[in-house]
Protein backbone atom coordinates (compact mmCIF):
# COMPACT_ATOMS: atom_id res chain seq x y z
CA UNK A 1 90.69 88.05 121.53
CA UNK A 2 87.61 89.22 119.57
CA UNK A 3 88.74 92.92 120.64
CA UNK A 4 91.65 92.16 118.59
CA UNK A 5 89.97 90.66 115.41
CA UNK A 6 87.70 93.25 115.74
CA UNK A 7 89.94 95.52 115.58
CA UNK A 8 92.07 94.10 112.68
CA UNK A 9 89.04 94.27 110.87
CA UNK A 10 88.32 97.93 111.16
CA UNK A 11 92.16 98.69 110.28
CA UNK A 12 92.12 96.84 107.37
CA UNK A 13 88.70 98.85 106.11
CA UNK A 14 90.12 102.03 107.97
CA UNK A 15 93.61 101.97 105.88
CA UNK A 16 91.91 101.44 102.34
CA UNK A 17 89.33 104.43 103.42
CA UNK A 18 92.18 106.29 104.45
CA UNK A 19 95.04 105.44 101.73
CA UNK A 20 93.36 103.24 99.09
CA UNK A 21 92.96 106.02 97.05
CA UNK A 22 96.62 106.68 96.31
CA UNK A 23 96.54 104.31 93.51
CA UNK A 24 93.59 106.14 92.00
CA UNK A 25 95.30 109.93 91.80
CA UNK A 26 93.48 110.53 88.63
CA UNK A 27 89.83 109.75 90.30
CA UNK A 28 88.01 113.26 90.89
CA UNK A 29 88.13 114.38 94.96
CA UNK A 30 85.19 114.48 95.28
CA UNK A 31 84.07 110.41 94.15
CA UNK A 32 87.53 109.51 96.24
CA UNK A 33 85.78 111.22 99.59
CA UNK A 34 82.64 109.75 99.10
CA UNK A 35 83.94 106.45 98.42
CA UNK A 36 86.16 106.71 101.63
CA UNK A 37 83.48 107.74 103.61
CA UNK A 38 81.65 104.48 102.64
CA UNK A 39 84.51 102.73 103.53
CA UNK A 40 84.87 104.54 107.12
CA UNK A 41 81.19 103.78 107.71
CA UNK A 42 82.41 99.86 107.76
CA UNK A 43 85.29 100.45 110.04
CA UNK A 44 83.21 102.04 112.20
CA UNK A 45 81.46 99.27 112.35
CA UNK A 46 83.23 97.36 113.81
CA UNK A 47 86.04 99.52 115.90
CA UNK A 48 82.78 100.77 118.07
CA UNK A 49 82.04 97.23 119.26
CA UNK A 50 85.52 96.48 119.55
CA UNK A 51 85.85 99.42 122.11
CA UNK A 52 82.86 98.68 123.92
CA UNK A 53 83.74 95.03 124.43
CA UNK A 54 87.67 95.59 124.95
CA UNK A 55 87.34 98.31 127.76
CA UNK A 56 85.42 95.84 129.97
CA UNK A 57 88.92 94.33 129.78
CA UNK A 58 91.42 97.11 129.12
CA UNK A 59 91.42 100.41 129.97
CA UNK A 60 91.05 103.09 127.12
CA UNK A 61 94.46 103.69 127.36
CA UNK A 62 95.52 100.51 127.02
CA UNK A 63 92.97 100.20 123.95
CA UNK A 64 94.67 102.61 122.12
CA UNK A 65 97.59 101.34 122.59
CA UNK A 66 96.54 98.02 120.93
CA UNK A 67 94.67 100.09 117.67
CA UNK A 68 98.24 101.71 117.55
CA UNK A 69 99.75 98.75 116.82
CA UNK A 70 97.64 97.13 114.49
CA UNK A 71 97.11 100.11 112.82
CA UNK A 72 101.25 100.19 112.30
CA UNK A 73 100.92 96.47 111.03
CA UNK A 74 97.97 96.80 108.87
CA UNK A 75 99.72 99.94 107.58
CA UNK A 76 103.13 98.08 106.61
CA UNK A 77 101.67 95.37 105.36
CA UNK A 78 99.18 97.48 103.17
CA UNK A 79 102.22 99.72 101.46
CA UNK A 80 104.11 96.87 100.44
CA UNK A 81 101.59 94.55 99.24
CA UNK A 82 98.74 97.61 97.82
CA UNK A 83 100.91 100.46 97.42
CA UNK A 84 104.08 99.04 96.20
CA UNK A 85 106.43 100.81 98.41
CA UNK A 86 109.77 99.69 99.70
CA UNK A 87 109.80 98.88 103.43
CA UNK A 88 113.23 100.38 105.30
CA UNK A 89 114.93 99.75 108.04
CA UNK A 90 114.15 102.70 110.20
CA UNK A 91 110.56 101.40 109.67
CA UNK A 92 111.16 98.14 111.96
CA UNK A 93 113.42 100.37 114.24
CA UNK A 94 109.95 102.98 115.02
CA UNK A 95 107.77 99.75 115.36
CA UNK A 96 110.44 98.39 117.77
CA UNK A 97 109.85 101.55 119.60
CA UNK A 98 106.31 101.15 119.40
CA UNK A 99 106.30 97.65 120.54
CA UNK A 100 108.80 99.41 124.06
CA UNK A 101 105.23 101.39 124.34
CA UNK A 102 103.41 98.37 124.78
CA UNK A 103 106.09 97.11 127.54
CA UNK A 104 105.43 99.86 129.32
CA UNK A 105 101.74 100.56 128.76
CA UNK A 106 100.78 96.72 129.63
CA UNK A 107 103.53 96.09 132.46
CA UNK A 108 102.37 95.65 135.75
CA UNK A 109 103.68 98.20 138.01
């Protein structure tokens, strides 16, 4: 479990370093890089640990599965709440796909 929150933690800095700036289109490059940088520097932060402490659990594989997930979350949430933007149906239908990935990535075989 605190793989997980770890992890939700870094996606939530990782999506604002990554699309935060969107809302800010008039900002110069330049400040908008620097200032995602920053940002990155905090999800690092904490995705390292989460890693390290998950893969005495999970295997790497399995790890990125779970980042791919809440990074799809964190991401859905993030455009309709930050960025405004509608969310569509074939949006749920590729995160029901992602969630058969996780069937078959976590199933015992």
């Amino acid at each position: 479990m605190k793989t997980v929150i770890l992890l939700v933690i870094s996606n939530i800095f990782m999506t604002f370093a990554w699309y935060g700036h969107l809302k800010y289109k008039n900002s110069p490059l330049w400040i908008v890089i620097l200032a995602s940088w920053g940002i990155a520097f905090l999800e690092y932060c904490f995705q390292v640990p989460a890693n390290r402490i998950g893969h005495f659990r999970y295997s790497g594989a399995q790890l990125k599965t779970i980042q791919e997930v809440i990074t799809l979350v964190i991401f859905a949430i993030f455009s309709v709440v930050y960025l405004k933007e509608e969310f569509k149906w074939n949006y749920a239908a590729s995160f029901i796909c992602i969630m058969a990935a996780v069937f078959f990535m976590f199933r015992k075989w």
